[in-house]
Every structure is written in C-alpha cells, then in structure tokens.
Protein backbone atom coordinates (compact mmCIF):
# COMPACT_ATOMS: atom_id res chain seq x y z
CA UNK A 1 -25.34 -10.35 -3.67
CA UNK A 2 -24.62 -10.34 -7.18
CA UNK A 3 -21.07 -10.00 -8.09
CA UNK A 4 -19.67 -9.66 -11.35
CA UNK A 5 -15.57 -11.04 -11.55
CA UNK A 6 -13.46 -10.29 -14.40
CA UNK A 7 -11.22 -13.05 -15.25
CA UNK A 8 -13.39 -15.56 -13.51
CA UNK A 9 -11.78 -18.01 -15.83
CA UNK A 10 -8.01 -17.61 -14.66
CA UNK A 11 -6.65 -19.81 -11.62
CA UNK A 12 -7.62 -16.96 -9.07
CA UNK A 13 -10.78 -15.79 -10.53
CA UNK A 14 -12.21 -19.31 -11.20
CA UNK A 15 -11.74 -20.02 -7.12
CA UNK A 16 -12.51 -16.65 -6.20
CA UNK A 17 -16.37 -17.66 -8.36
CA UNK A 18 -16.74 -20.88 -6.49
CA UNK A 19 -15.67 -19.31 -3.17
CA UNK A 20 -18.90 -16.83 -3.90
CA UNK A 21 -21.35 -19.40 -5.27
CA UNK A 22 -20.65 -21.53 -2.32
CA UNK A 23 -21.75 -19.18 -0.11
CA UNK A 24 -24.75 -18.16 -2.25
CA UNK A 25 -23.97 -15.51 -3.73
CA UNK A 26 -24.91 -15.01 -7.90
CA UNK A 27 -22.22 -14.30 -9.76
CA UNK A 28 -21.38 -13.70 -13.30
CA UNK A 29 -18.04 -14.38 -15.15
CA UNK A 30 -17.19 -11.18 -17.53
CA UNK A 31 -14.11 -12.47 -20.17
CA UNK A 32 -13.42 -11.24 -23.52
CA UNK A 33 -14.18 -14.39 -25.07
CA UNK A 34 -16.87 -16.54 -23.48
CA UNK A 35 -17.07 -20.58 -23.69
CA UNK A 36 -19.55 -22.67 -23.02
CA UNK A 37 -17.78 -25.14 -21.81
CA UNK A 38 -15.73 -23.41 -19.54
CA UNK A 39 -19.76 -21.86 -17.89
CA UNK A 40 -20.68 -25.65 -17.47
CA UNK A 41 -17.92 -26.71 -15.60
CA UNK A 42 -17.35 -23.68 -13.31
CA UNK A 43 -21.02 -23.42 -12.82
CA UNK A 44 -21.86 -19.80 -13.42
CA UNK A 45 -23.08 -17.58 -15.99
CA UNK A 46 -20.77 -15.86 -18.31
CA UNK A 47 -21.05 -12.43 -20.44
CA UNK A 48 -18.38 -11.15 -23.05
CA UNK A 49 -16.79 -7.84 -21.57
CA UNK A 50 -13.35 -5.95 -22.42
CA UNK A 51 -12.04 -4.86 -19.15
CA UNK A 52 -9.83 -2.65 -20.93
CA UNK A 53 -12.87 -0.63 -22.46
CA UNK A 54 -14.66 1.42 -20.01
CA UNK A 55 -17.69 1.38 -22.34
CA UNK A 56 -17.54 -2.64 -22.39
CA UNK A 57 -17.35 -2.58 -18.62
CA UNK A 58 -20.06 -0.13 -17.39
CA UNK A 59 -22.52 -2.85 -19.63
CA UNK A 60 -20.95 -5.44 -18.44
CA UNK A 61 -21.32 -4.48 -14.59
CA UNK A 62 -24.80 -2.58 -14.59
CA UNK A 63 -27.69 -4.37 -12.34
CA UNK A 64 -24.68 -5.91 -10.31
CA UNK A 65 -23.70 -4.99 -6.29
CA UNK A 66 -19.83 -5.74 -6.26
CA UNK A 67 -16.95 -6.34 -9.20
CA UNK A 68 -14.15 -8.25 -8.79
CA UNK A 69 -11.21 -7.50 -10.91
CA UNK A 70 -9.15 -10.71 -11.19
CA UNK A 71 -7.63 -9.62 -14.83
CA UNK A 72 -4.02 -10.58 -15.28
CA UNK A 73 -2.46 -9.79 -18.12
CA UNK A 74 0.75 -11.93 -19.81
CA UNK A 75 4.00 -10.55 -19.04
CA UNK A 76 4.47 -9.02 -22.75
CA UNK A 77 1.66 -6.41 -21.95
CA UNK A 78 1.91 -5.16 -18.15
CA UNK A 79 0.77 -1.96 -19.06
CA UNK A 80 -2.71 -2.90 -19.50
CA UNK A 81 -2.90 -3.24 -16.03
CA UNK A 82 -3.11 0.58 -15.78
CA UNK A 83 -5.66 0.28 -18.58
CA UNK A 84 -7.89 -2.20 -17.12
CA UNK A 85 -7.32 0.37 -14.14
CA UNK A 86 -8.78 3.23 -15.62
CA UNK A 87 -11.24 1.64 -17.57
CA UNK A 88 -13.05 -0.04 -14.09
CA UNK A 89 -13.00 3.09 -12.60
CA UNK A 90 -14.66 5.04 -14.81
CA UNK A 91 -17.01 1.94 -16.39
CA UNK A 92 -18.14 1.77 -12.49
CA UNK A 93 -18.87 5.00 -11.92
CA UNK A 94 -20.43 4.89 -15.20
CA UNK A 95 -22.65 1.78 -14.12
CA UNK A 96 -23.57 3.33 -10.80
CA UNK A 97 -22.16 -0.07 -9.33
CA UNK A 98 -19.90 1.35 -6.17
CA UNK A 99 -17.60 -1.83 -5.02
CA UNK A 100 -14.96 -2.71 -6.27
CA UNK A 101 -12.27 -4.87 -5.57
CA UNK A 102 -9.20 -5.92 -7.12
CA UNK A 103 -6.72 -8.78 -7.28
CA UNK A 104 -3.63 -7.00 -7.01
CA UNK A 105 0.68 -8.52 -7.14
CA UNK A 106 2.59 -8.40 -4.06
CA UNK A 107 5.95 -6.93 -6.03
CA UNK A 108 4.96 -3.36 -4.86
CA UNK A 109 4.65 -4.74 -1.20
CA UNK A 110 7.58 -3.24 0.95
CA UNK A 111 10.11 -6.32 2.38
CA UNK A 112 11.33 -3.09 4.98
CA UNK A 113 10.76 0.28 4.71
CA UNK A 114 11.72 1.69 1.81
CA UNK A 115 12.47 -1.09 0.14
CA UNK A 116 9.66 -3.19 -2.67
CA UNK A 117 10.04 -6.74 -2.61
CA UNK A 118 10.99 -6.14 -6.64
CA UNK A 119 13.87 -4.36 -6.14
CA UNK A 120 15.23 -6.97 -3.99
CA UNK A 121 17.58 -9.25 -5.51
CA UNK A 122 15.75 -12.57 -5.31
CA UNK A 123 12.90 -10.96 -7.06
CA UNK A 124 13.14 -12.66 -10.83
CA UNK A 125 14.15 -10.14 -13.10
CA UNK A 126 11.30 -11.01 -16.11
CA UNK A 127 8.62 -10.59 -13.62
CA UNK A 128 9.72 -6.97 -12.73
CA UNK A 129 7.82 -4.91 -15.37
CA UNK A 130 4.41 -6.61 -14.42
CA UNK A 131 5.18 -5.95 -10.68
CA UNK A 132 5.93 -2.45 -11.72
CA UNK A 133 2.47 -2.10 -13.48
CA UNK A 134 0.36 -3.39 -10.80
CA UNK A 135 2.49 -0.65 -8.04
CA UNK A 136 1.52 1.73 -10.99
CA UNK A 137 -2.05 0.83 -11.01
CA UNK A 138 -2.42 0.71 -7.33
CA UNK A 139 -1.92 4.31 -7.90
CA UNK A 140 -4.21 4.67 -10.00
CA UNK A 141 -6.94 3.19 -8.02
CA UNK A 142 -5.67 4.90 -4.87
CA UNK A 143 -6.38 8.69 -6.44
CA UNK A 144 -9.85 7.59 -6.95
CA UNK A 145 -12.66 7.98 -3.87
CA UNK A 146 -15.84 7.68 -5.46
CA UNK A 147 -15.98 3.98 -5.70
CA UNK A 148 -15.47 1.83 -2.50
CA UNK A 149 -12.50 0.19 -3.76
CA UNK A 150 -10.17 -2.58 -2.06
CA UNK A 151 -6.62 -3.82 -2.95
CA UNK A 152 -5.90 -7.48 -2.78
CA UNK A 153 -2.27 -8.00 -2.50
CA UNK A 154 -1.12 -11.75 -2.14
CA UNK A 155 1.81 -13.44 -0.17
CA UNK A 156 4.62 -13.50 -2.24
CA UNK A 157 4.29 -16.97 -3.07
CA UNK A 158 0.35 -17.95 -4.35
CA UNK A 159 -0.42 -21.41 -5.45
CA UNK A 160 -3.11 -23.95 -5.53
CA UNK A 161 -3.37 -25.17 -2.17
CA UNK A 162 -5.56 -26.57 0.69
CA UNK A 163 -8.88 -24.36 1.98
CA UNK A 164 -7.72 -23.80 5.39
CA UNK A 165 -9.87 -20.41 6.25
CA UNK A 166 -6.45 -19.70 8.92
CA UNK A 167 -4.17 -16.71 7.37
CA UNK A 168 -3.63 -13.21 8.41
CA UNK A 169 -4.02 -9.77 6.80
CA UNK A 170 -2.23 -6.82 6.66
CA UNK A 171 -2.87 -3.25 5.46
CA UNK A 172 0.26 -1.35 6.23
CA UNK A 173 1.63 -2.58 2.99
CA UNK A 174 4.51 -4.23 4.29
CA UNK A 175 5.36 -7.97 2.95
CA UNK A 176 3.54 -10.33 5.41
CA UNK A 177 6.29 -13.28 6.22
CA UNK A 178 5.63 -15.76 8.80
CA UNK A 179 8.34 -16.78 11.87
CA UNK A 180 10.82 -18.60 9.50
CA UNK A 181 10.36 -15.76 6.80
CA UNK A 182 8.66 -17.11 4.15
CA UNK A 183 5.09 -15.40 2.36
CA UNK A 184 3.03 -17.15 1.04
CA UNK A 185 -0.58 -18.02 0.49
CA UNK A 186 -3.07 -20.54 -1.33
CA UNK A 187 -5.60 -19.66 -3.97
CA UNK A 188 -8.21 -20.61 -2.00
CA UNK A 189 -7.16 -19.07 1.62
CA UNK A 190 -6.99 -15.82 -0.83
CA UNK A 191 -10.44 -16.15 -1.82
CA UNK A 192 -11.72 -16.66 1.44
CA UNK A 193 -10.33 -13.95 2.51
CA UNK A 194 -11.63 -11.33 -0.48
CA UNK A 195 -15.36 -12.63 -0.28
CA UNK A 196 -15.36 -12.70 3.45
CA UNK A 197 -14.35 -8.21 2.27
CA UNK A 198 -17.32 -8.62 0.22
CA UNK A 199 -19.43 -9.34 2.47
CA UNK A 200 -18.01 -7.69 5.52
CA UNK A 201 -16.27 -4.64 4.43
CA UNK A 202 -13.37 -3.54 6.57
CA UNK A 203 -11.05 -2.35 4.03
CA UNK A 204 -12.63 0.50 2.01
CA UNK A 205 -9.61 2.72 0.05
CA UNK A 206 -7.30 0.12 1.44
CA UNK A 207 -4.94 -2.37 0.40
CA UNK A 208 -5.21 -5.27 2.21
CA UNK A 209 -2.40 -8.39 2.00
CA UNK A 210 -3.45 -11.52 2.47
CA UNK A 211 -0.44 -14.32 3.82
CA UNK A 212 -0.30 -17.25 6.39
C-alpha cells in the first residue's frame, strides 16, 4: 500500500515508517520542512505538507491508500491539535483518500468510569492542556463518518523500547493497566500494532488503545 505519515520524522512517526517499509509497504514522510538528511537515514521519501492546512494536505495525500497522522505539537500550542484535526478531515475527503488513522494521547483515556486519567492527581499538571486537546480532537474526528478513521491511544507510559509484537488492545476507552497496575507501551509494540490496523482493519470509527 502506499501510506502517507505526517510527522514521520518524530520518535513515533519515524518507527511507525520503518514498521511499514519493513513490511513492504511505500511510504512517504509529509513534514513542514523537509531534510535531506533526515530521507537518507530513515529511508523513505519525503514531501513538504502543512497538516494544519487542509489545502496543503489534500496535495500532500492524493494518489496515496492510507494517512497516518503522527503530528504532535509542543506543549505551548495544543490547540493545533484540533486544527490538524479539521484540516485531515476535510484535506482527505478532499483527496478522495478514505483511511485514516491517527496517533492519539492516552490523557482522555478513563482510569474508571467517569474519571480521565488527567484529572487524576498523578497526572503532571503542564501536560494537562495537550491531553485536553487531543480528548478535544478525538471529538472532532469522532463526528466525522465519511472517512474510515481509527484512534490510536497509547499506554500511559510510551518509550523507546524492545519490538516484542506481545501487547493487548482495547476499545472501550478505558486505561489498559496490566496485573500490578502499571500502562505502558514501547514505540515499536505501538507501531506494530497500528500497521498490523492498516493492513487488517478491525477498528473503523474506533479508538483503539494499545498497552502490554
């Protein structure tokens, strides 16, 4: 297939584009400012796209089969999250290109019901807003049925780890926590487990969380 991943030069896009390539897939990295050395060492081809302009990414995606959204913006600008949001949605539909899927936070997941692992005390307080944005663009995507989209939610905890392939998913949107209580999740378990949705779509209008 040929799949087009925004932010394919952040630590979860980047292993997200090898994950694809090693499986065959052609993929193309779409960042706002392209490098050539970055291409060369991750291997792929790379075209200059504003995922905040819908414009930018209906160009950007035409001629491709699935997008990845792996955008993550600093924590001074969370809003742009609902940006990016609306601007996939409609650059998509604009593109004719109907798969999406996006690389989502966890802060919106629910730790019981009722209760959003944000508003729990533990949650750091400076990473609040952005957890709030991506709950808010979760909305966003969830009003829209046109485009096959999927929600990625992590573990609570993502980091560089070991490719394992063993991890569970959830789609009830409830904090997945293993026997001890702890979430959490490498980069490349993650990725696994959004191309394997790629290829084998399960999850369509979903989100799906992804923990050991």
């Amino acid at each position: 297939m040929k799949i087009a991943i925004f932010g394919a030069t952040g630590n979860i896009g980047k292993v997200i584009a090898q994950e694809a390539l090693s499986r065959g897939h052609s993929v193309t990295g779409l960042v706002r400012r392209p490098e050539r050395g970055e291409a060369d060492k991750l291997n792929l081809s790379f075209r200059q796209a504003d995922v905040l302009n819908a414009d930018h990414v209906a160009v950007a995606v035409a001629g491709h089969d699935v997008v990845v959204s792996a955008y993550a913006p600093d924590f001074s600008a969370p809003e742009t999250l609902i940006v990016a949001a609306n601007a996939l949605l409609k650059g998509l539909q604009t593109a004719k290109v109907k798969r999406l899927l996006i690389v989502g936070g966890a802060g919106s997941l629910e730790v019981q019901p009722g209760l959003q692992l944000l508003d729990t005390p533990q949650f750091p307080p400076d990473w609040r807003p952005l957890a709030s944005a991506h709950g808010e663009a979760l909305k966003v995507y969830r009003q829209n049925t046109a485009l096959d989209w999927t929600y990625f939610s992590p573990a609570a905890m993502i980091a560089s780890g070991e490719r394992t392939g063993a991890f569970r998913l959830g789609d009830d949107n409830r904090l997945l926590t293993d026997a001890q209580g702890n979430s959490s999740i490498s980069i490349e378990d993650f990725s696994i487990a959004l191309v394997n949705e790629i290829e084998t779509p399960r999850y369509i209008h979903k989100r799906v969380t992804v923990a050991y």
